[in-house]
C-alpha atoms as a PDB file:
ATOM      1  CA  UNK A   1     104.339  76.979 131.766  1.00  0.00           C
ATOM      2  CA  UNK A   2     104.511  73.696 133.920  1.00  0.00           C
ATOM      3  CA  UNK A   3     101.857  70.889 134.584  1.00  0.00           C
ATOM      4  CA  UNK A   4     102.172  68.350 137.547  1.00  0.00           C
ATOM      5  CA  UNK A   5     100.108  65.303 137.975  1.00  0.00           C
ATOM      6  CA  UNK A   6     100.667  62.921 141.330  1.00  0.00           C
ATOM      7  CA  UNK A   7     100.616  59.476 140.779  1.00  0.00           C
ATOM      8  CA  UNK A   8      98.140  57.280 143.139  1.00  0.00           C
ATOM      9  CA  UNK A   9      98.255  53.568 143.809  1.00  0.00           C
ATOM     10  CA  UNK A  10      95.026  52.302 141.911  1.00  0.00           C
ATOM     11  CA  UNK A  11      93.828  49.807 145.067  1.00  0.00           C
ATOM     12  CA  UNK A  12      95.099  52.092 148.106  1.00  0.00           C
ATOM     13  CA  UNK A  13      94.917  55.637 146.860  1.00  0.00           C
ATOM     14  CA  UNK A  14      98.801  55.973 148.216  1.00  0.00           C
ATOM     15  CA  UNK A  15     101.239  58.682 146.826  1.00  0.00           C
ATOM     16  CA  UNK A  16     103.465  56.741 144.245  1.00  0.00           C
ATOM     17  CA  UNK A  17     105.205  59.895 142.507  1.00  0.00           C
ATOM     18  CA  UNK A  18     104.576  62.491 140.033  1.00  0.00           C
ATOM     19  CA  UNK A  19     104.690  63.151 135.831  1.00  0.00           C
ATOM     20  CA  UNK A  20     105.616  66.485 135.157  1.00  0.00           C
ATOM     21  CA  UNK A  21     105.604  68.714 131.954  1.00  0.00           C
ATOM     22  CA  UNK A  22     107.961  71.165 132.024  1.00  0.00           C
ATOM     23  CA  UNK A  23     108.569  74.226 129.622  1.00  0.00           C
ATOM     24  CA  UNK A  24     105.659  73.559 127.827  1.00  0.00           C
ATOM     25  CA  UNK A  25     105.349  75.574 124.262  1.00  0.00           C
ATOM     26  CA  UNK A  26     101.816  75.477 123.188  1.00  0.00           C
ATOM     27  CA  UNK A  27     102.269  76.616 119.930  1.00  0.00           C
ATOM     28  CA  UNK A  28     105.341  74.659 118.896  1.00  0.00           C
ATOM     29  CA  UNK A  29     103.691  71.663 120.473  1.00  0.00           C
ATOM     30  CA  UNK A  30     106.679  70.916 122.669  1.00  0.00           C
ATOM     31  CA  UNK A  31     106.859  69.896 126.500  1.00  0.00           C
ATOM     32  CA  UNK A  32     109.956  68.110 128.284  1.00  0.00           C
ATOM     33  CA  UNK A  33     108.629  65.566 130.676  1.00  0.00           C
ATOM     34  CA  UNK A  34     110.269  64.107 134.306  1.00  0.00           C
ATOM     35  CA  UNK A  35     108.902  62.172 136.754  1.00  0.00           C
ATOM     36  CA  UNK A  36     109.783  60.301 140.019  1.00  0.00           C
ATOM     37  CA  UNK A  37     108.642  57.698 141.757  1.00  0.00           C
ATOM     38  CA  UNK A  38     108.291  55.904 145.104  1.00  0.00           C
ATOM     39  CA  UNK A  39     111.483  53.315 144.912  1.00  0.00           C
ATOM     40  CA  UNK A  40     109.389  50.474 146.098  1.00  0.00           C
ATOM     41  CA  UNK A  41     106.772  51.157 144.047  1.00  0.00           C
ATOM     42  CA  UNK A  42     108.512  51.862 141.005  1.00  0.00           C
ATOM     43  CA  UNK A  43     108.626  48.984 139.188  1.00  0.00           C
ATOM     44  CA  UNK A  44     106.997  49.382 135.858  1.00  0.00           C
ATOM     45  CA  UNK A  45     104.912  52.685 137.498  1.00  0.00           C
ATOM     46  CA  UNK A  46     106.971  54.997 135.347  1.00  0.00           C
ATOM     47  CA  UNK A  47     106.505  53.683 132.303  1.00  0.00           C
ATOM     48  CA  UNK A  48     102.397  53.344 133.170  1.00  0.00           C
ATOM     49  CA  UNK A  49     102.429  57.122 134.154  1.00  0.00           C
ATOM     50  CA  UNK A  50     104.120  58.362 131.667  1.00  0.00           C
ATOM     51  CA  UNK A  51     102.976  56.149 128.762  1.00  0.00           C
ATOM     52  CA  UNK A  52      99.800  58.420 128.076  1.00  0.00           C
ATOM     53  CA  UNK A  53     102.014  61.309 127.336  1.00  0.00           C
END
């Protein structure tokens, strides 16, 4: 099972990147995470959109 989320620029609405869960086993409560971002948005994005995780 995978999950995607896109990641929005809070003022504009624009396409920033994505947080992903990948491989995600419920009942071991285990998920491997990536993400990408928009290289000149990037800085300190990832670590906002992935920090709820």
């Amino acid at each position: 099972m995978h999950a995607n989320w896109a990641v929005v620029e809070a003022g504009s609405g624009e396409l920033a990147g994505r947080v992903s869960l990948k491989d995600i086993a419920l009942p071991a409560g285990r998920a491997g995470a990536a993400y990408w971002t928009v290289p000149r948005l990037a800085a300190g994005l990832s670590h906002r959109a992935r920090s709820p995780l």
